[in-house]
C-alpha atoms as a PDB file:
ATOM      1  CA  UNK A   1      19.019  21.564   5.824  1.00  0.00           C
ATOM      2  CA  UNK A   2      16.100  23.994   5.866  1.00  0.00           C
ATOM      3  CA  UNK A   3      15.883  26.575   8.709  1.00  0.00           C
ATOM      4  CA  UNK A   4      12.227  26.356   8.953  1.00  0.00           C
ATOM      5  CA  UNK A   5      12.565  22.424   9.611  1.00  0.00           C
ATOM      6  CA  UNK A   6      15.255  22.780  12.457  1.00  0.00           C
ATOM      7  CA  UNK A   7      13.325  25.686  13.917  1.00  0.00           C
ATOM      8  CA  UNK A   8      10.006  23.362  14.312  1.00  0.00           C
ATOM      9  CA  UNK A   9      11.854  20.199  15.332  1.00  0.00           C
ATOM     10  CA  UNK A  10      13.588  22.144  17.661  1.00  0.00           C
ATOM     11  CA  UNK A  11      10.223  23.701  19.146  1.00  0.00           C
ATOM     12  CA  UNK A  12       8.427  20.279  19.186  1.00  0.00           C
ATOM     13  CA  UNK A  13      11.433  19.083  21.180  1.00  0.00           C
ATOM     14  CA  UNK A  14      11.116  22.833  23.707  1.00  0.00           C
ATOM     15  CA  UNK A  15       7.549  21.859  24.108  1.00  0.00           C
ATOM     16  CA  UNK A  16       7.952  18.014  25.075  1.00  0.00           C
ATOM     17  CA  UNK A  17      11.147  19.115  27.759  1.00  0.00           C
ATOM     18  CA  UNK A  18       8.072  21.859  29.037  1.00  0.00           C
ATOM     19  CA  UNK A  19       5.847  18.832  29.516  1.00  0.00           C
ATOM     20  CA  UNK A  20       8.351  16.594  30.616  1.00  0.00           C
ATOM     21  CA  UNK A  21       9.062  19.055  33.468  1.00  0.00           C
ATOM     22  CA  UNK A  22       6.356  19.968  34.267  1.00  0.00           C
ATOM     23  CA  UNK A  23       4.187  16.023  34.420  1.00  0.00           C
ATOM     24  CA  UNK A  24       4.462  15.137  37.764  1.00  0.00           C
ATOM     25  CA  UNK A  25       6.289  11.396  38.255  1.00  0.00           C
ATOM     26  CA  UNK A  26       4.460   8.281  39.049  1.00  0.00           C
ATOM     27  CA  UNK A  27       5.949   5.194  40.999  1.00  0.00           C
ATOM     28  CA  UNK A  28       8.574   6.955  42.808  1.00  0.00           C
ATOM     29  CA  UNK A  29       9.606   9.519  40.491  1.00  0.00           C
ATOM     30  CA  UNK A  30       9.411   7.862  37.316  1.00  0.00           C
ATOM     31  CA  UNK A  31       7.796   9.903  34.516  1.00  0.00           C
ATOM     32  CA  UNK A  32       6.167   9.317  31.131  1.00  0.00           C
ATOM     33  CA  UNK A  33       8.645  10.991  28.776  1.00  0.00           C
ATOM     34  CA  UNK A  34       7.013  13.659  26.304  1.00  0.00           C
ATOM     35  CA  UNK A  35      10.179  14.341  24.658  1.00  0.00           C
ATOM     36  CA  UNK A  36       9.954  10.780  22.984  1.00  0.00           C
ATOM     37  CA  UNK A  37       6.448  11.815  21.725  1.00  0.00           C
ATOM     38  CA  UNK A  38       7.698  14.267  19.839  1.00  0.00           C
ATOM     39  CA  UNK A  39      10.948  13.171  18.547  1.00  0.00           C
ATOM     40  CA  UNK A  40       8.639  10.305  17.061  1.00  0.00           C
ATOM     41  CA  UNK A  41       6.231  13.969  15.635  1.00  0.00           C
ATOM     42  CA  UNK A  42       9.561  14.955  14.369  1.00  0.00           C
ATOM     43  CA  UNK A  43      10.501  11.637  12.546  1.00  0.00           C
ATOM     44  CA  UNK A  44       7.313  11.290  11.217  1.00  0.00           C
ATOM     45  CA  UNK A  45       7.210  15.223   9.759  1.00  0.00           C
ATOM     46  CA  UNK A  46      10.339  15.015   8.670  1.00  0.00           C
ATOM     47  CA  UNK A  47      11.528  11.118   7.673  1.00  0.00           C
ATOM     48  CA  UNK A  48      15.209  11.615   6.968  1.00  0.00           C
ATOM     49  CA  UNK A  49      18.798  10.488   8.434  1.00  0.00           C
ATOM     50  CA  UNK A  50      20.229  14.024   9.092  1.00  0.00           C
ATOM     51  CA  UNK A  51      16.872  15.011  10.793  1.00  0.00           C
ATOM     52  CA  UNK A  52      16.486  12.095  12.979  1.00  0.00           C
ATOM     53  CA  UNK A  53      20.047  11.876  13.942  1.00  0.00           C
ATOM     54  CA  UNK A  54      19.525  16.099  15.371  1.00  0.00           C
ATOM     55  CA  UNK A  55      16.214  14.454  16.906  1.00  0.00           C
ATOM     56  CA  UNK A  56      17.652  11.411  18.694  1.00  0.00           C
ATOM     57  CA  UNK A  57      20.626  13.719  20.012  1.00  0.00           C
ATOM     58  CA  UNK A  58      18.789  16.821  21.086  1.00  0.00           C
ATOM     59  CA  UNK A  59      16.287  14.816  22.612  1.00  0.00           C
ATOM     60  CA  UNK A  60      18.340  12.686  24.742  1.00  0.00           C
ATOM     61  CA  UNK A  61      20.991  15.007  26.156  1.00  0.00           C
ATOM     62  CA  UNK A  62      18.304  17.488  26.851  1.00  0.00           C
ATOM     63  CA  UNK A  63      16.085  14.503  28.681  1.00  0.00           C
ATOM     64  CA  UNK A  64      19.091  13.447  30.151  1.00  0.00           C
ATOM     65  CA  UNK A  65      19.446  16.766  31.859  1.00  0.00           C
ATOM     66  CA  UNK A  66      16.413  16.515  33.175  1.00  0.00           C
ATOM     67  CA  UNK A  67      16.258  13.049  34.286  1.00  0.00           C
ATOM     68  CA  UNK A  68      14.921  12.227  37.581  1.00  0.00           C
ATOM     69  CA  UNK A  69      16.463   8.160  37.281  1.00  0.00           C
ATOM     70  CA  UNK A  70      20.190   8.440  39.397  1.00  0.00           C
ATOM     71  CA  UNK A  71      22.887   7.999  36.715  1.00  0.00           C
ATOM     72  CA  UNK A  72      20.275   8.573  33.509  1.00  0.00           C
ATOM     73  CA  UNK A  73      21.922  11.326  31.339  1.00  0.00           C
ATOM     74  CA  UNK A  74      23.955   8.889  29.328  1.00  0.00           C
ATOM     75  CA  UNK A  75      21.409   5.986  29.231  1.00  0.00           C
ATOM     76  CA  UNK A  76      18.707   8.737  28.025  1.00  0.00           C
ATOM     77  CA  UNK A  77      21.335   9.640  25.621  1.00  0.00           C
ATOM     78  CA  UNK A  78      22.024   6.444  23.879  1.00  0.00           C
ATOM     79  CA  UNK A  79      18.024   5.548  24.771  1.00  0.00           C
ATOM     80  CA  UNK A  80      16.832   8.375  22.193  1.00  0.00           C
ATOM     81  CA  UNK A  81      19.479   7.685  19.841  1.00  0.00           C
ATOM     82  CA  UNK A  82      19.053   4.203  19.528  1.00  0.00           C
ATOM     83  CA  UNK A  83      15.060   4.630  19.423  1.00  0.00           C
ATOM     84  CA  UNK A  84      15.239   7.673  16.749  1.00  0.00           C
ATOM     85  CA  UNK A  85      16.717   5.306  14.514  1.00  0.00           C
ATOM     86  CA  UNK A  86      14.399   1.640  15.403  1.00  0.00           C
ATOM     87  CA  UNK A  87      11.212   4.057  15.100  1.00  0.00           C
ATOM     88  CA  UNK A  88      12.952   5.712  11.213  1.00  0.00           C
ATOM     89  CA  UNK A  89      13.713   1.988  10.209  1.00  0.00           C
ATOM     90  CA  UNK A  90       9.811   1.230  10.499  1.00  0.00           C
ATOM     91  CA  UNK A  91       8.684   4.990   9.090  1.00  0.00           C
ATOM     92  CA  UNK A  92      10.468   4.249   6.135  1.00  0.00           C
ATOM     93  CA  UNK A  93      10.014   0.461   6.148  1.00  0.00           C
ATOM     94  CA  UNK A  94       6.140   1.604   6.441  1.00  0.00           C
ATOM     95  CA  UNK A  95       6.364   4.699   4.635  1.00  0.00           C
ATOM     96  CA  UNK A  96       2.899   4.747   2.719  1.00  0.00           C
ATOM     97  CA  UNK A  97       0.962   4.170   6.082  1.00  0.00           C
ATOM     98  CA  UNK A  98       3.337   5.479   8.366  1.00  0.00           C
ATOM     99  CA  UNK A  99       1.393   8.720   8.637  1.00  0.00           C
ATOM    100  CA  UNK A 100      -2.100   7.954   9.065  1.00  0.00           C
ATOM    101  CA  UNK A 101      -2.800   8.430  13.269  1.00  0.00           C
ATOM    102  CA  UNK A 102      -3.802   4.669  13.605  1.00  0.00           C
ATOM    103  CA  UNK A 103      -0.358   3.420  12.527  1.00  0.00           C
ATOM    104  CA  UNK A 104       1.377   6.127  14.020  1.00  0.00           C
ATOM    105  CA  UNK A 105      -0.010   5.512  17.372  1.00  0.00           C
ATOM    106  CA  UNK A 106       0.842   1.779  16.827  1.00  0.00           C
ATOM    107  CA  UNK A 107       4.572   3.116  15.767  1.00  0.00           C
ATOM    108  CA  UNK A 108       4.540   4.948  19.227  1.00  0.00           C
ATOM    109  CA  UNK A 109       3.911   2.364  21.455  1.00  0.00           C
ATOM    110  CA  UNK A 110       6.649   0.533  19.840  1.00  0.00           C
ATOM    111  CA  UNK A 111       9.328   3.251  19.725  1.00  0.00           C
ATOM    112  CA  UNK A 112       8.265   3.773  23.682  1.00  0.00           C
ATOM    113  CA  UNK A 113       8.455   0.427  24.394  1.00  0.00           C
ATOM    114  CA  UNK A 114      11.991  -0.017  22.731  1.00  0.00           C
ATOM    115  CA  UNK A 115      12.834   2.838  24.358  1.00  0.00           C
ATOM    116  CA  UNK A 116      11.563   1.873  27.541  1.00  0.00           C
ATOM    117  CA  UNK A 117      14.171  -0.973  26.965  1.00  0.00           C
ATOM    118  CA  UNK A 118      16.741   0.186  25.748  1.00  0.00           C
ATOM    119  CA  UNK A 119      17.221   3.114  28.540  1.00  0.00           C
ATOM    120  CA  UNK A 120      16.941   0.376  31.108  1.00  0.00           C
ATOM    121  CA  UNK A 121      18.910  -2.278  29.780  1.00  0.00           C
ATOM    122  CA  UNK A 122      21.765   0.701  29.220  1.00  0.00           C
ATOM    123  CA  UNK A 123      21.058   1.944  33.000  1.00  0.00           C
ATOM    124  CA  UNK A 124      21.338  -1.569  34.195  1.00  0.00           C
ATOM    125  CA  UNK A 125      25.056  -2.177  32.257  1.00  0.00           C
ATOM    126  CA  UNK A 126      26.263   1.050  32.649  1.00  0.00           C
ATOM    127  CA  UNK A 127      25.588   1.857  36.327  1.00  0.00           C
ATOM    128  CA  UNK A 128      25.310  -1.420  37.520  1.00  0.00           C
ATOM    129  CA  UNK A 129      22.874  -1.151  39.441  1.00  0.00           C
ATOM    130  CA  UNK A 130      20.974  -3.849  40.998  1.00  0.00           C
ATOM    131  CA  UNK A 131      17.407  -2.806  39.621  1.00  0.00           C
ATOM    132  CA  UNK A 132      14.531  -5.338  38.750  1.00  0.00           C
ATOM    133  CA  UNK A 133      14.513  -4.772  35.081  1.00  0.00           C
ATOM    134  CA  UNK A 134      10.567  -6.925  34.410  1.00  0.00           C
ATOM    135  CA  UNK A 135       9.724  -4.796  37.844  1.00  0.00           C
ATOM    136  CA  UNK A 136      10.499  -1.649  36.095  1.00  0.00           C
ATOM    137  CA  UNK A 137       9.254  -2.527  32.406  1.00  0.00           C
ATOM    138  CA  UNK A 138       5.820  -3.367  34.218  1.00  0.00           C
ATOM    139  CA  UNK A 139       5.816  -0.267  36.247  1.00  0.00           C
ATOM    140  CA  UNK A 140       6.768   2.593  34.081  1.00  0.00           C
ATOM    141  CA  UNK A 141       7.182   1.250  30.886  1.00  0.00           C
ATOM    142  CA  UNK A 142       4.027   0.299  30.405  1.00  0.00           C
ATOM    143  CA  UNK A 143       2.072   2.927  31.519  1.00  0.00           C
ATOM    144  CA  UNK A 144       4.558   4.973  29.616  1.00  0.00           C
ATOM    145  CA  UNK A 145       3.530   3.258  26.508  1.00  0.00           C
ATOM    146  CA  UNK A 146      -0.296   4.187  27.177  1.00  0.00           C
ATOM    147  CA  UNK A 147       0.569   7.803  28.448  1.00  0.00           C
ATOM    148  CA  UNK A 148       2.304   8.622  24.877  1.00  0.00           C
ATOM    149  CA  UNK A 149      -0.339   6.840  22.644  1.00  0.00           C
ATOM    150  CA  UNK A 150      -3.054   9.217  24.169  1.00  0.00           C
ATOM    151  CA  UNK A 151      -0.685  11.944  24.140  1.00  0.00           C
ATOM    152  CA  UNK A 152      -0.077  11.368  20.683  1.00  0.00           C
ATOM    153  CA  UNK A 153      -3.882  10.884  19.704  1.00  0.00           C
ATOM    154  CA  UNK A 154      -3.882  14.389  21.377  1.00  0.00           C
ATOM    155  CA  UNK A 155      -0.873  16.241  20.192  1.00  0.00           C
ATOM    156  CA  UNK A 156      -0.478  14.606  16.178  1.00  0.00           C
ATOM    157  CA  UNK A 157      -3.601  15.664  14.642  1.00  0.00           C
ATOM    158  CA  UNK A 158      -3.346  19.476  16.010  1.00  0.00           C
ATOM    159  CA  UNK A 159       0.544  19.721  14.837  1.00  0.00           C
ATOM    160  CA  UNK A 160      -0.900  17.959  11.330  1.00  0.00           C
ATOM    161  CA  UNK A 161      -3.603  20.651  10.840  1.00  0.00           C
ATOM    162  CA  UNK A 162      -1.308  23.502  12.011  1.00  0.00           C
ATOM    163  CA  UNK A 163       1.670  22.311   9.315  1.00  0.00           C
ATOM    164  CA  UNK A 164      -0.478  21.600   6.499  1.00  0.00           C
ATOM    165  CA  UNK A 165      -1.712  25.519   7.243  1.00  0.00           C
ATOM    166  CA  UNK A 166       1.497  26.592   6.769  1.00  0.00           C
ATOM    167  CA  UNK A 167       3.980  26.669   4.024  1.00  0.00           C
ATOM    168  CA  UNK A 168       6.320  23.963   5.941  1.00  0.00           C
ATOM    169  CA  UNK A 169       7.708  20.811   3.165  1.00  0.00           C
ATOM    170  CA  UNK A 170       7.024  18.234   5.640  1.00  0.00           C
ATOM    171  CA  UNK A 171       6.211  14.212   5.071  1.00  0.00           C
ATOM    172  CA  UNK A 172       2.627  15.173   5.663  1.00  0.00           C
ATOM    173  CA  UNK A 173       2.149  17.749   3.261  1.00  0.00           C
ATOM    174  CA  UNK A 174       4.489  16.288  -0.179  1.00  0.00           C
END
Protein backbone atom coordinates (compact mmCIF):
# COMPACT_ATOMS: atom_id res chain seq x y z
CA UNK A 1 0.00 0.00 0.00
CA UNK A 2 1.26 3.51 -0.72
CA UNK A 3 1.62 5.98 2.21
CA UNK A 4 0.51 8.86 0.23
CA UNK A 5 -2.90 6.93 -0.57
CA UNK A 6 -3.66 6.01 3.18
CA UNK A 7 -2.62 9.49 4.24
CA UNK A 8 -5.41 11.14 1.77
CA UNK A 9 -8.09 8.51 2.39
CA UNK A 10 -7.51 8.93 5.81
CA UNK A 11 -7.86 12.91 5.57
CA UNK A 12 -10.98 12.68 3.30
CA UNK A 13 -12.41 10.45 6.02
CA UNK A 14 -10.97 13.45 9.10
CA UNK A 15 -12.75 15.95 7.00
CA UNK A 16 -16.25 14.12 6.50
CA UNK A 17 -16.22 13.11 10.69
CA UNK A 18 -15.45 17.35 10.91
CA UNK A 19 -18.61 17.82 8.86
CA UNK A 20 -20.46 15.15 10.25
CA UNK A 21 -19.99 16.83 13.67
CA UNK A 22 -20.32 19.71 13.06
CA UNK A 23 -24.00 19.57 10.46
CA UNK A 24 -26.55 20.15 12.74
CA UNK A 25 -29.39 17.06 12.74
CA UNK A 26 -32.71 17.29 11.12
CA UNK A 27 -35.94 15.33 12.24
CA UNK A 28 -35.01 14.76 15.71
CA UNK A 29 -31.43 14.34 15.56
CA UNK A 30 -30.96 12.53 12.50
CA UNK A 31 -28.10 13.77 10.29
CA UNK A 32 -26.98 13.54 6.67
CA UNK A 33 -23.77 11.52 6.98
CA UNK A 34 -20.60 13.20 5.24
CA UNK A 35 -18.43 10.42 6.08
CA UNK A 36 -20.33 8.25 3.40
CA UNK A 37 -19.56 11.07 0.87
CA UNK A 38 -16.27 10.58 1.11
CA UNK A 39 -15.68 7.00 1.60
CA UNK A 40 -17.60 6.89 -1.87
CA UNK A 41 -14.42 10.06 -2.91
CA UNK A 42 -12.18 7.43 -1.58
CA UNK A 43 -13.56 4.40 -3.63
CA UNK A 44 -13.77 6.28 -6.54
CA UNK A 45 -9.85 7.73 -6.20
CA UNK A 46 -8.70 4.75 -5.29
CA UNK A 47 -10.95 1.55 -6.81
CA UNK A 48 -9.35 -1.39 -5.05
CA UNK A 49 -10.29 -4.25 -2.36
CA UNK A 50 -7.56 -3.42 0.26
CA UNK A 51 -8.49 0.35 -0.03
CA UNK A 52 -12.13 0.04 0.26
CA UNK A 53 -12.08 -2.54 2.91
CA UNK A 54 -9.67 0.45 5.24
CA UNK A 55 -12.58 2.84 3.87
CA UNK A 56 -15.69 0.88 4.86
CA UNK A 57 -13.97 0.12 8.38
CA UNK A 58 -12.54 3.48 9.28
CA UNK A 59 -15.54 5.05 8.23
CA UNK A 60 -18.00 3.17 10.16
CA UNK A 61 -16.39 2.71 13.57
CA UNK A 62 -15.42 6.30 13.48
CA UNK A 63 -19.31 7.29 12.45
CA UNK A 64 -20.33 4.93 14.84
CA UNK A 65 -18.61 6.88 17.53
CA UNK A 66 -20.22 9.65 16.68
CA UNK A 67 -23.63 8.50 16.11
CA UNK A 68 -26.46 10.37 17.46
CA UNK A 69 -29.16 7.06 16.59
CA UNK A 70 -29.34 5.02 20.37
CA UNK A 71 -27.56 1.68 19.77
CA UNK A 72 -25.84 2.85 16.15
CA UNK A 73 -22.07 2.09 16.52
CA UNK A 74 -22.40 -1.45 15.29
CA UNK A 75 -25.19 -0.87 12.69
CA UNK A 76 -22.92 2.16 11.30
CA UNK A 77 -20.25 -0.36 11.37
CA UNK A 78 -21.63 -3.10 9.28
CA UNK A 79 -23.72 -0.04 7.33
CA UNK A 80 -20.27 1.34 5.82
CA UNK A 81 -18.89 -1.96 5.34
CA UNK A 82 -21.56 -3.43 3.57
CA UNK A 83 -22.03 -0.09 1.38
CA UNK A 84 -18.06 0.26 0.66
CA UNK A 85 -18.32 -2.88 -1.02
CA UNK A 86 -22.24 -2.50 -3.06
CA UNK A 87 -20.85 1.10 -4.19
CA UNK A 88 -16.94 -0.91 -5.43
CA UNK A 89 -19.14 -3.69 -7.12
CA UNK A 90 -20.76 -0.85 -9.41
CA UNK A 91 -17.22 1.35 -9.68
CA UNK A 92 -15.73 -1.51 -11.11
CA UNK A 93 -18.83 -2.98 -12.77
CA UNK A 94 -18.94 0.75 -14.33
CA UNK A 95 -15.41 1.41 -14.37
CA UNK A 96 -15.03 3.48 -17.72
CA UNK A 97 -17.84 5.97 -16.58
CA UNK A 98 -17.59 5.56 -13.06
CA UNK A 99 -15.61 8.78 -12.76
CA UNK A 100 -17.23 11.34 -14.71
CA UNK A 101 -19.41 13.67 -11.85
CA UNK A 102 -22.79 12.76 -13.58
CA UNK A 103 -22.41 9.02 -12.88
CA UNK A 104 -20.75 9.51 -9.79
CA UNK A 105 -23.46 11.54 -8.35
CA UNK A 106 -25.91 8.85 -9.66
CA UNK A 107 -23.43 6.15 -7.82
CA UNK A 108 -23.97 8.34 -4.62
CA UNK A 109 -27.42 8.40 -4.31
CA UNK A 110 -27.35 4.74 -4.62
CA UNK A 111 -24.55 3.90 -2.17
CA UNK A 112 -26.64 6.45 0.33
CA UNK A 113 -29.64 4.93 -0.30
CA UNK A 114 -28.27 1.30 0.33
CA UNK A 115 -26.76 2.61 3.07
CA UNK A 116 -29.63 4.32 4.32
CA UNK A 117 -30.97 0.66 4.31
CA UNK A 118 -28.80 -1.26 5.31
CA UNK A 119 -27.98 0.80 8.73
CA UNK A 120 -31.67 0.64 9.43
CA UNK A 121 -32.58 -2.70 8.58
CA UNK A 122 -29.28 -3.73 10.90
CA UNK A 123 -30.62 -1.17 13.74
CA UNK A 124 -34.02 -2.66 13.46
CA UNK A 125 -32.57 -6.62 13.92
CA UNK A 126 -29.99 -5.87 16.10
CA UNK A 127 -31.60 -3.59 18.72
CA UNK A 128 -34.94 -4.52 18.21
CA UNK A 129 -36.36 -1.75 18.33
CA UNK A 130 -39.79 -0.99 17.39
CA UNK A 131 -38.96 1.85 14.74
CA UNK A 132 -41.09 2.58 11.52
CA UNK A 133 -38.55 1.52 9.03
CA UNK A 134 -40.73 3.36 5.49
CA UNK A 135 -41.20 6.32 8.33
CA UNK A 136 -37.54 6.59 8.67
CA UNK A 137 -36.39 5.80 4.93
CA UNK A 138 -38.84 8.78 3.99
CA UNK A 139 -37.56 11.04 6.63
CA UNK A 140 -33.85 10.88 6.66
CA UNK A 141 -32.99 8.72 4.05
CA UNK A 142 -34.16 10.59 1.55
CA UNK A 143 -33.15 13.82 2.24
CA UNK A 144 -29.90 12.15 3.02
CA UNK A 145 -29.70 10.99 -0.48
CA UNK A 146 -30.18 14.72 -1.82
CA UNK A 147 -27.86 16.26 0.96
CA UNK A 148 -24.79 13.97 -0.37
CA UNK A 149 -25.50 14.38 -4.17
CA UNK A 150 -25.09 18.25 -3.71
CA UNK A 151 -22.40 17.68 -1.36
CA UNK A 152 -20.74 15.65 -3.77
CA UNK A 153 -21.40 18.08 -6.83
CA UNK A 154 -19.58 20.39 -4.29
CA UNK A 155 -16.78 18.47 -2.76
CA UNK A 156 -15.69 15.89 -6.09
CA UNK A 157 -14.66 18.32 -8.59
CA UNK A 158 -12.37 20.47 -6.02
CA UNK A 159 -10.66 17.07 -4.58
CA UNK A 160 -10.36 16.07 -8.63
CA UNK A 161 -8.54 19.35 -9.51
CA UNK A 162 -6.46 19.34 -6.29
CA UNK A 163 -5.20 15.41 -7.02
CA UNK A 164 -4.62 15.73 -10.57
CA UNK A 165 -2.22 18.89 -9.26
CA UNK A 166 -0.40 16.69 -7.38
CA UNK A 167 1.78 13.75 -7.95
CA UNK A 168 -0.95 11.28 -6.23
CA UNK A 169 -1.55 7.63 -8.66
CA UNK A 170 -5.15 7.83 -8.19
CA UNK A 171 -8.18 6.32 -10.58
CA UNK A 172 -8.54 9.84 -11.82
CA UNK A 173 -5.24 10.59 -12.89
CA UNK A 174 -3.91 6.76 -14.63
Amino acid sequence: MNTKNLVLMSMLIGVGAVLYIVIPGFNGGMKPDFMLTMMFIGILLFPNVKNVFLLGISTGVISGLFSTFPGGFVPNIIDKFVTAFVFFGLVVLLHTVANKLAVAIVLTCVGTLVSGTVFLSSAIFLIGADIPFVGLLVAVVLPAIAINAVAFFIIYPIIGKIIKRTKFETAITV
